[in-house]
N, C-alpha and C. Protein backbone atom coordinates (compact mmCIF):
# COMPACT_ATOMS: atom_id res chain seq x y z
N UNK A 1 -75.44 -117.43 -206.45
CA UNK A 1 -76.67 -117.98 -205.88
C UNK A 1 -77.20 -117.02 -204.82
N UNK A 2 -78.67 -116.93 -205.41
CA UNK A 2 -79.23 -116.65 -203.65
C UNK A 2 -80.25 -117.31 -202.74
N UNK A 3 -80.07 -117.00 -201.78
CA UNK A 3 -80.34 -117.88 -200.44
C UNK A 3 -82.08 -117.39 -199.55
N UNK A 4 -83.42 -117.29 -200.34
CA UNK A 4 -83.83 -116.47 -199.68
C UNK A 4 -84.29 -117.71 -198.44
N UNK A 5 -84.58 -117.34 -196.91
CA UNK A 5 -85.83 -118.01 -195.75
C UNK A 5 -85.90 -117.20 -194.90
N UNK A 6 -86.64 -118.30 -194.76
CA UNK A 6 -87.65 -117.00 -193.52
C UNK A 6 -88.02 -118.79 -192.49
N UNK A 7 -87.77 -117.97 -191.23
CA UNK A 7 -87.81 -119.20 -189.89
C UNK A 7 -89.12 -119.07 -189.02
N UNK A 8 -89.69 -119.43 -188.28
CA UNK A 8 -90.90 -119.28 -187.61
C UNK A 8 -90.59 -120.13 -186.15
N UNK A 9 -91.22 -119.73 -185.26
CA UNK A 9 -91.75 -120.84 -183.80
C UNK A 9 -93.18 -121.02 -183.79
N UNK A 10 -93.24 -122.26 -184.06
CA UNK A 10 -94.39 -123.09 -184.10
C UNK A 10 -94.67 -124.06 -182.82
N UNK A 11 -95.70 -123.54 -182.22
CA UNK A 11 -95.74 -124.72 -180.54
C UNK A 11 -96.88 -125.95 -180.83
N UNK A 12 -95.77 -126.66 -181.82
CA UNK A 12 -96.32 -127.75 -182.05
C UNK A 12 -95.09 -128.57 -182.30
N UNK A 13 -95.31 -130.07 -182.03
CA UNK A 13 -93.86 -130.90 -182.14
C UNK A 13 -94.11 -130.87 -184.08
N UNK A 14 -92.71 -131.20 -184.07
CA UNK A 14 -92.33 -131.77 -185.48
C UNK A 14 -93.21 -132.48 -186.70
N UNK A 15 -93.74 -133.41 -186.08
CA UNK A 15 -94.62 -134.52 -186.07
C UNK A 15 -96.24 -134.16 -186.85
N UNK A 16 -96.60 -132.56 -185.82
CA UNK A 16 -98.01 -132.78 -185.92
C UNK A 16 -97.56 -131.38 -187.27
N UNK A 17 -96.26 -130.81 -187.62
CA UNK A 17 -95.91 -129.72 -188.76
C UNK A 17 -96.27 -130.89 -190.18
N UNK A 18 -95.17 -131.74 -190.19
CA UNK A 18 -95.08 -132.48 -191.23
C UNK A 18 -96.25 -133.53 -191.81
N UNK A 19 -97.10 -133.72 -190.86
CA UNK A 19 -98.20 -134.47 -190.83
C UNK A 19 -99.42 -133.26 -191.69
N UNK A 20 -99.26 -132.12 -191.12
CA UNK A 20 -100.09 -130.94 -191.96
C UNK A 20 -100.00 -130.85 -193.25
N UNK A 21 -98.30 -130.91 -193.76
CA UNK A 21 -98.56 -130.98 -194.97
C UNK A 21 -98.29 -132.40 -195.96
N UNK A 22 -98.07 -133.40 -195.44
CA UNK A 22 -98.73 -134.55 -195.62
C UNK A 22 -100.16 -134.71 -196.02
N UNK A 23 -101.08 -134.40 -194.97
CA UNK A 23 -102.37 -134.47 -194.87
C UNK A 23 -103.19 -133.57 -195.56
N UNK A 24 -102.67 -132.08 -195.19
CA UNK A 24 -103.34 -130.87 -195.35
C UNK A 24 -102.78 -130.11 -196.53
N UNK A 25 -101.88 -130.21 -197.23
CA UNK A 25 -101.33 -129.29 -197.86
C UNK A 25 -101.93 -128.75 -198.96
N UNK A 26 -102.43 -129.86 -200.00
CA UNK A 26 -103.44 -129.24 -201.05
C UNK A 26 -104.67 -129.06 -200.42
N UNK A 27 -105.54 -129.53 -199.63
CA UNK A 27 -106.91 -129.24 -199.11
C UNK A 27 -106.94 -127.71 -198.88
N UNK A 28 -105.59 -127.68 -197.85
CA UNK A 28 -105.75 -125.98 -197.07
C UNK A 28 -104.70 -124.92 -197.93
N UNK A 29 -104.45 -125.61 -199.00
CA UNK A 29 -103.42 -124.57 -199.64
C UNK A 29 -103.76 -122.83 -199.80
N UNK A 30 -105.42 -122.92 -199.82
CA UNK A 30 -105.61 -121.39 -199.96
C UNK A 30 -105.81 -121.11 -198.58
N UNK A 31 -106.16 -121.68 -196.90
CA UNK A 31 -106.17 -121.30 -195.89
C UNK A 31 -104.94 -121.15 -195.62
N UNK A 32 -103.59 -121.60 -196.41
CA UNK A 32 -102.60 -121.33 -196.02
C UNK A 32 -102.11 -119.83 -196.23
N UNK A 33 -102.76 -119.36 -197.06
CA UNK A 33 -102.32 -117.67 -197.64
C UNK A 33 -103.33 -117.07 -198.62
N UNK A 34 -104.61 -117.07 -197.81
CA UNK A 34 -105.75 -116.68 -198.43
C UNK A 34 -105.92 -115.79 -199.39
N UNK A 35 -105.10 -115.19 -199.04
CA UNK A 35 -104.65 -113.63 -199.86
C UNK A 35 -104.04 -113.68 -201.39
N UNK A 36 -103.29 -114.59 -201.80
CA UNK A 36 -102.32 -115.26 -202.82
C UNK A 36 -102.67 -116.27 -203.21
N UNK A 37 -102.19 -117.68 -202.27
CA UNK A 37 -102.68 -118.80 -202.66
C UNK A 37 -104.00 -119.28 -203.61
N UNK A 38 -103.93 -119.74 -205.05
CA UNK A 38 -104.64 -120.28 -205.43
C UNK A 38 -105.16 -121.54 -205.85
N UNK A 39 -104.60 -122.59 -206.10
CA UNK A 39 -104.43 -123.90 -205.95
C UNK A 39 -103.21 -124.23 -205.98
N UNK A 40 -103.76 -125.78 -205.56
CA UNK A 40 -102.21 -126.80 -205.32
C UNK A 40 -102.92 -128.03 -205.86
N UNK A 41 -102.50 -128.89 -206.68
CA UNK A 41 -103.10 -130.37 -206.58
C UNK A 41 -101.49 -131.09 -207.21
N UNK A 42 -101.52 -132.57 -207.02
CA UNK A 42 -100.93 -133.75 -207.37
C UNK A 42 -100.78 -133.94 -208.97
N UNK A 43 -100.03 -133.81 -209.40
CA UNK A 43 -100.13 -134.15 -210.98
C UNK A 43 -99.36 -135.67 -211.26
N UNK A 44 -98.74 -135.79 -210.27
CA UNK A 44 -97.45 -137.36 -210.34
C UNK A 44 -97.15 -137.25 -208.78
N UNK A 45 -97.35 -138.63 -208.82
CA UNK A 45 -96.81 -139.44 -207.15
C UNK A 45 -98.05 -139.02 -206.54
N UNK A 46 -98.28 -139.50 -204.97
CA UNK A 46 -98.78 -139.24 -203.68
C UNK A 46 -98.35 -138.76 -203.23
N UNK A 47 -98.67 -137.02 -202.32
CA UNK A 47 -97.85 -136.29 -201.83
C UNK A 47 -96.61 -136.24 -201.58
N UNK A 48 -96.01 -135.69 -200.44
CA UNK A 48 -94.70 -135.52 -200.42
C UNK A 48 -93.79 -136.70 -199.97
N UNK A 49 -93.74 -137.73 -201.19
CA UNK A 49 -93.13 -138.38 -201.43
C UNK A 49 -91.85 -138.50 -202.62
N UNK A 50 -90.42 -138.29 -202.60
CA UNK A 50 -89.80 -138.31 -203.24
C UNK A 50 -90.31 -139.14 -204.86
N UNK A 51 -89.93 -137.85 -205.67
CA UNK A 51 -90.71 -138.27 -207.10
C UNK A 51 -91.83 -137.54 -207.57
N UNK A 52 -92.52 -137.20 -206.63
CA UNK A 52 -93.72 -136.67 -207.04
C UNK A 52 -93.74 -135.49 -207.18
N UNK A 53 -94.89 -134.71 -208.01
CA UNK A 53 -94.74 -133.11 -208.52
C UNK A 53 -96.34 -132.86 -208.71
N UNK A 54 -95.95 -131.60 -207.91
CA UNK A 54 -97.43 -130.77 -207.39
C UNK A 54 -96.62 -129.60 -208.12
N UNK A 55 -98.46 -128.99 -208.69
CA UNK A 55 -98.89 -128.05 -209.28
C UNK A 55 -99.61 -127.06 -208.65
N UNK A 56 -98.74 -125.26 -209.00
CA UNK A 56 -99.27 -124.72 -207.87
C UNK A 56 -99.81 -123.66 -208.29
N UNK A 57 -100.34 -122.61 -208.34
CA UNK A 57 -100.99 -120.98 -208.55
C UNK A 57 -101.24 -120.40 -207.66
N UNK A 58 -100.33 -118.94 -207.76
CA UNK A 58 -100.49 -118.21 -206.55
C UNK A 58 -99.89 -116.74 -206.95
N UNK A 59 -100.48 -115.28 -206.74
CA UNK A 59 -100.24 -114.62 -206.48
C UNK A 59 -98.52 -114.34 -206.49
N UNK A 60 -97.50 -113.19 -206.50
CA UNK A 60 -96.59 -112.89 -206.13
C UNK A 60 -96.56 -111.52 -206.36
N UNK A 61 -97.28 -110.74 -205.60
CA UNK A 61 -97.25 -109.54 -206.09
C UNK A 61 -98.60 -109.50 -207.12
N UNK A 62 -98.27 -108.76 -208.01
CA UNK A 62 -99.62 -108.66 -208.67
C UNK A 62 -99.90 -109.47 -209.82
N UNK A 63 -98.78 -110.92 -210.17
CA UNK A 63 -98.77 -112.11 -210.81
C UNK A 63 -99.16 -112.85 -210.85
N UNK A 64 -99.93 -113.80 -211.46
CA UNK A 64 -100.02 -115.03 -210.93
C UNK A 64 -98.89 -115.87 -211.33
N UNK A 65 -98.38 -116.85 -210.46
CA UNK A 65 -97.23 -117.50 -210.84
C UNK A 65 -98.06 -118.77 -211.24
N UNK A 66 -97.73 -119.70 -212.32
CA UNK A 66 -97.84 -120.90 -212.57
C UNK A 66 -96.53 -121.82 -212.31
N UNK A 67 -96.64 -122.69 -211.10
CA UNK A 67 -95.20 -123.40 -210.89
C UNK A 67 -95.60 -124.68 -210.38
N UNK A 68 -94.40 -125.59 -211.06
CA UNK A 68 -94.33 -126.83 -211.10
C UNK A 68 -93.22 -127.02 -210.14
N UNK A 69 -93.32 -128.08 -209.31
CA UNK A 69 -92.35 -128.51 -208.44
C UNK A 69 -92.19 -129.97 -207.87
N UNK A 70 -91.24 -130.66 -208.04
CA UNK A 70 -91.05 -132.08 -208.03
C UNK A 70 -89.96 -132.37 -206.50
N UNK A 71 -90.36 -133.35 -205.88
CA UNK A 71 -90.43 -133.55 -204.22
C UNK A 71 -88.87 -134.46 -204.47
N UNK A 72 -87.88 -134.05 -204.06
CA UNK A 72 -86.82 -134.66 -204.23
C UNK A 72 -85.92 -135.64 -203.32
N UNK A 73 -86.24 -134.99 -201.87
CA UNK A 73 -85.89 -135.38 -200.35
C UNK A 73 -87.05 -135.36 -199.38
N UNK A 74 -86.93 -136.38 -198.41
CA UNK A 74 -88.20 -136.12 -197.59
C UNK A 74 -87.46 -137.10 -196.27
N UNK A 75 -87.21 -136.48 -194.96
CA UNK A 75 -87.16 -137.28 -193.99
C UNK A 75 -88.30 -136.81 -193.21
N UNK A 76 -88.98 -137.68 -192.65
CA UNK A 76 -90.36 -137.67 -192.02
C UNK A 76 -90.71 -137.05 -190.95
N UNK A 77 -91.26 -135.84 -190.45
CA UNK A 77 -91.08 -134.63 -189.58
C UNK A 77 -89.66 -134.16 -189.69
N UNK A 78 -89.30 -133.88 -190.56
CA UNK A 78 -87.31 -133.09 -190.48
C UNK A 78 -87.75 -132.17 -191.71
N UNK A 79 -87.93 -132.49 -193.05
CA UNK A 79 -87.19 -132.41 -194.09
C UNK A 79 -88.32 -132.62 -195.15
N UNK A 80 -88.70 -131.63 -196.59
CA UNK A 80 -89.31 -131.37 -197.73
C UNK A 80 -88.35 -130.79 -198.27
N UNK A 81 -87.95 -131.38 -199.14
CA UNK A 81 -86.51 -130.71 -200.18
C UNK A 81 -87.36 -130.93 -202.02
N UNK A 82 -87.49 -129.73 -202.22
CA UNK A 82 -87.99 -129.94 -203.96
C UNK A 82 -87.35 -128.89 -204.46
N UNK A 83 -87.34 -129.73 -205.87
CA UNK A 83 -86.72 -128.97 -206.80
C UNK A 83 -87.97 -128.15 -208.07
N UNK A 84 -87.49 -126.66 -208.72
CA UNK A 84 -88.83 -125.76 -209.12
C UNK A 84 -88.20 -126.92 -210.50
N UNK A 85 -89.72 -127.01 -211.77
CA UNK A 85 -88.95 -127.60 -212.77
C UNK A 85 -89.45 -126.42 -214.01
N UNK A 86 -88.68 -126.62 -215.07
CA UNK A 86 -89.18 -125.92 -216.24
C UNK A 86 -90.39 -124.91 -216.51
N UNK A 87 -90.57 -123.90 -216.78
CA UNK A 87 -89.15 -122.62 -216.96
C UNK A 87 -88.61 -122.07 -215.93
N UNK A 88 -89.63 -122.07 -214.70
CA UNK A 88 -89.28 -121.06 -213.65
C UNK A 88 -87.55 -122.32 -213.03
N UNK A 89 -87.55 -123.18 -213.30
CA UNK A 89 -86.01 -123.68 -212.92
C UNK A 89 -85.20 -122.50 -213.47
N UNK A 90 -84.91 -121.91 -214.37
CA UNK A 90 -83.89 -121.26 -215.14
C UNK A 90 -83.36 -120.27 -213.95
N UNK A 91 -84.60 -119.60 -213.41
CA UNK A 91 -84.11 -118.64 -212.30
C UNK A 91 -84.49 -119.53 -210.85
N UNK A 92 -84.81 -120.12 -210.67
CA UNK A 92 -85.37 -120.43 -209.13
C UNK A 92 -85.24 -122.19 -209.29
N UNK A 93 -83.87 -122.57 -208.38
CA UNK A 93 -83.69 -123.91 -208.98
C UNK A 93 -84.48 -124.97 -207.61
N UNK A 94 -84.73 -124.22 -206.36
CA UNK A 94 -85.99 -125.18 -205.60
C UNK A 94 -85.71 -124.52 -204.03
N UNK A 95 -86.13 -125.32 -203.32
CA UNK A 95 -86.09 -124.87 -202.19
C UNK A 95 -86.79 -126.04 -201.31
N UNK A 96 -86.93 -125.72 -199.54
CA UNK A 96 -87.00 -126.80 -198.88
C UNK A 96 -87.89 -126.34 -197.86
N UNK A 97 -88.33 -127.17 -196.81
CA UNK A 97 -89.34 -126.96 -195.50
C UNK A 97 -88.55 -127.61 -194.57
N UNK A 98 -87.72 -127.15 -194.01
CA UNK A 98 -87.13 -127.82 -192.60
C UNK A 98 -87.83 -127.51 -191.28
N UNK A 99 -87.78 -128.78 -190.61
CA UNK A 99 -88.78 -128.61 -189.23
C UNK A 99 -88.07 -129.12 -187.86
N UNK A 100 -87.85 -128.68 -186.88
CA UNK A 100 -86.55 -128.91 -186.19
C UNK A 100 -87.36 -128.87 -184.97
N UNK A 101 -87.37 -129.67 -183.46
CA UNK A 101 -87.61 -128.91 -182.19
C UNK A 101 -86.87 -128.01 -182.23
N UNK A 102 -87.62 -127.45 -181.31
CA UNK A 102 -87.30 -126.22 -180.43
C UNK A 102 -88.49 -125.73 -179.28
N UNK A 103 -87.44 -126.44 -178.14
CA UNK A 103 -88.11 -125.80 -177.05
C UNK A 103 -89.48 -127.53 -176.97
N UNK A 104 -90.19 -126.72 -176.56
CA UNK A 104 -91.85 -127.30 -175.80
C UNK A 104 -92.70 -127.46 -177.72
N UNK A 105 -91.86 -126.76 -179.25
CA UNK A 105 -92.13 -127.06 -180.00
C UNK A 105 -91.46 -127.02 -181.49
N UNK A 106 -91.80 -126.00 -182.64
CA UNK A 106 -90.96 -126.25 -183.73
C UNK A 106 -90.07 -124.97 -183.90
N UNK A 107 -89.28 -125.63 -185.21
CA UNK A 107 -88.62 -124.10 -185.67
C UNK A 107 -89.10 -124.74 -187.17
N UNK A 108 -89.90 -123.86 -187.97
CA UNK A 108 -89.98 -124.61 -189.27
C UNK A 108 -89.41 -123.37 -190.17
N UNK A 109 -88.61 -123.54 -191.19
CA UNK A 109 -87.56 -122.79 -192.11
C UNK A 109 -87.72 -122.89 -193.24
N UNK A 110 -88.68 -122.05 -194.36
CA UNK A 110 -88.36 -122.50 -195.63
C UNK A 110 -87.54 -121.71 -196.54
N UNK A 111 -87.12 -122.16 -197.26
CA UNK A 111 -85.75 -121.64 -198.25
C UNK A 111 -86.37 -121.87 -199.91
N UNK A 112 -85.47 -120.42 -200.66
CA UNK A 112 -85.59 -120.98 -201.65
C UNK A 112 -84.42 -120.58 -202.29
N UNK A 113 -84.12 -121.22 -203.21
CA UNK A 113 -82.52 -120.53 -203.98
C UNK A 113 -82.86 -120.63 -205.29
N UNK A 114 -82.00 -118.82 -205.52
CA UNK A 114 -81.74 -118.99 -206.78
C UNK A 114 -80.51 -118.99 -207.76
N UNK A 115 -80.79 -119.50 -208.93
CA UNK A 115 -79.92 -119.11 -209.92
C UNK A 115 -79.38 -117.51 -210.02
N UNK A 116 -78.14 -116.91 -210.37
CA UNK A 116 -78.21 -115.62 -210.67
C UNK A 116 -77.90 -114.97 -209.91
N UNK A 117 -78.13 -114.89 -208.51
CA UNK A 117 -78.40 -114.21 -207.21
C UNK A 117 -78.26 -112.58 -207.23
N UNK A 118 -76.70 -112.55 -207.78
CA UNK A 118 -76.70 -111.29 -207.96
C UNK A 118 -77.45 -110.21 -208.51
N UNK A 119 -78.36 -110.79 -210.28
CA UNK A 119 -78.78 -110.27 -210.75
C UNK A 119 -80.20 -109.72 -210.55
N UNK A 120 -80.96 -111.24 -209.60
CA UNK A 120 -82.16 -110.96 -208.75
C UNK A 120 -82.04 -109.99 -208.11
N UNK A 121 -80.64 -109.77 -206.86
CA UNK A 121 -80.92 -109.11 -205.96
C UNK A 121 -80.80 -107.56 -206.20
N UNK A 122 -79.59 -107.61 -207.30
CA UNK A 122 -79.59 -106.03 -207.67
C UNK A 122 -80.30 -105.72 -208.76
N UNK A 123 -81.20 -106.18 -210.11
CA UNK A 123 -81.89 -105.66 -210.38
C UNK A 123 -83.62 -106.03 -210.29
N UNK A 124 -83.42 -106.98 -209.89
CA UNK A 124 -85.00 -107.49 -209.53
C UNK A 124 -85.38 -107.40 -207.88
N UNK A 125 -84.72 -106.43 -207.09
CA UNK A 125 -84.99 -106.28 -205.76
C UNK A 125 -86.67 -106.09 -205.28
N UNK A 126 -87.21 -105.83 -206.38
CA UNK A 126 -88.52 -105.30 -205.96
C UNK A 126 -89.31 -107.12 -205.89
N UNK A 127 -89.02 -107.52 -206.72
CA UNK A 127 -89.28 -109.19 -206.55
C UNK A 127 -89.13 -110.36 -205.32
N UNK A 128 -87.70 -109.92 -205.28
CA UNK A 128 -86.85 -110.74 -204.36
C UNK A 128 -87.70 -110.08 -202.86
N UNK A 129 -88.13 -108.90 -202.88
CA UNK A 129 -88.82 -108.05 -201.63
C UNK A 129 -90.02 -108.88 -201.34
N UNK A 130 -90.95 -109.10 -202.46
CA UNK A 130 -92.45 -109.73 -202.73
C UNK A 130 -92.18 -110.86 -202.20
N UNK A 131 -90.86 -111.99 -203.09
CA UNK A 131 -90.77 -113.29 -202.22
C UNK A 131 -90.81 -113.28 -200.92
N UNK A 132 -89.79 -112.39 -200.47
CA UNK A 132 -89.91 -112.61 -198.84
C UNK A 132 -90.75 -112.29 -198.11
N UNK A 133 -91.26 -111.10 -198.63
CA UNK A 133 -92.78 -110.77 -197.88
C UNK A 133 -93.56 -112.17 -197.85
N UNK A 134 -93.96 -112.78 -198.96
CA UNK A 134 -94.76 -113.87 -199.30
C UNK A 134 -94.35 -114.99 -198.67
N UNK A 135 -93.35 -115.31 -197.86
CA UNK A 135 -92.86 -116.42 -197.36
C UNK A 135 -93.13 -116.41 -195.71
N UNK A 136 -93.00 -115.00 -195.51
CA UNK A 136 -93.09 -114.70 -194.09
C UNK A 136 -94.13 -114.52 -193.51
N UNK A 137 -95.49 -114.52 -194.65
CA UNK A 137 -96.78 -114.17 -194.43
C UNK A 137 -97.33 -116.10 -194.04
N UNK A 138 -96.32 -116.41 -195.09
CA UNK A 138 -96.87 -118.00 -194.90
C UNK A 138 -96.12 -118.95 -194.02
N UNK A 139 -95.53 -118.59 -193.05
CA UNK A 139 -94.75 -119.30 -192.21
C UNK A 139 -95.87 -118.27 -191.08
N UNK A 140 -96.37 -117.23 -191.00
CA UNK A 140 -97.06 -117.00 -189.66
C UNK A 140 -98.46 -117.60 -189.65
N UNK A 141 -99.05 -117.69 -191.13
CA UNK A 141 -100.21 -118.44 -191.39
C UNK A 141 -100.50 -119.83 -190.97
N UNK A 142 -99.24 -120.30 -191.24
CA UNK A 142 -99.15 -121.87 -191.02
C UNK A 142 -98.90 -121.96 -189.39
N UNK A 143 -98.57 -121.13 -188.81
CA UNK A 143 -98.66 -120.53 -187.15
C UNK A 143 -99.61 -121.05 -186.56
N UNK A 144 -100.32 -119.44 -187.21
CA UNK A 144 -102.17 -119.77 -187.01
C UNK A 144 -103.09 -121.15 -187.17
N UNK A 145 -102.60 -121.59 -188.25
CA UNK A 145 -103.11 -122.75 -188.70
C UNK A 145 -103.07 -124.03 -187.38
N UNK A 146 -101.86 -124.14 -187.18
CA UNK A 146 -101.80 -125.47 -186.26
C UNK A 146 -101.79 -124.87 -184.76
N UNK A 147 -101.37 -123.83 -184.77
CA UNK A 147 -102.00 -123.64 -183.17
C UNK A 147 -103.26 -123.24 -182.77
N UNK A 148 -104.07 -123.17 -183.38
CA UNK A 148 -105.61 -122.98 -183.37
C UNK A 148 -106.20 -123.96 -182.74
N UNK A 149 -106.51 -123.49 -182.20
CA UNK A 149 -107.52 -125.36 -181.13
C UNK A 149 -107.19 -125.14 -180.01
């Protein structure tokens, strides 16, 4: 297995992180990573509610990824735990949004794991590079996003 995240400080409580993507997540999905991001919508359930599966398009490099992902865990400002489903499950079995104080505000952490790890990391390094770039772009975005005002 591999383990990719990327962590951020966000000076906002817990509360007003998880409420963003509650509220905001498909609306601002392309203000979230203007650059990549191409849609997000609801295909099953009401947001991030355990059960439900959002549909996403976005950039990874010079790809567009088409990915499906179904909401598996959810504690309310803590915790977004989903799992990726069919095909991209085979290599990339899900990942999570953890949101923690810290300090006067957050630490928000997202993860993704994969199947394989080894084989990602030693022959698909140029990939596994793009993910993390792409994760770290969107944990400073989502920065911008809520500390603005």
């Amino acid at each position: 297995m591999l383990k990719l995240q990327d962590s951020i400080i966000i000076k906002q409580p817990p509360e007003v992180i998880y409420r963003w993507f509650e509220n905001n997540f498909v609306k601002d999905y392309k203000k979230w990573h203007a650059k990549d991001h191409i849609l997000a919508k609801w295909i099953k359930g009401k947001g991030f509610e355990p059960g439900s599966v959002l549909y996403a398009e976005e950039y990874l490099g010079e790809n567009i990824e088409k990915l499906t992902f179904k909401v598996i865990k959810t504690i309310p400002s803590n915790l977004i735990e989903y799992k990726v489903l069919f095909p991209e499950s085979i290599i990339c079995s899900g990942g999570s949004f953890l949101i923690e104080p810290h300090g006067k505000g957050s630490r928000f952490t997202a993860t993704l794991t994969f199947r394989f790890g080894f084989i990602l990391s030693k022959f698909l390094s140029k990939r596994a590079n793009t993910l993390k770039k792409h994760m770290k772009e969107e944990g400073e975005n989502l920065k911008k996003l809520l500390e603005q005002d």
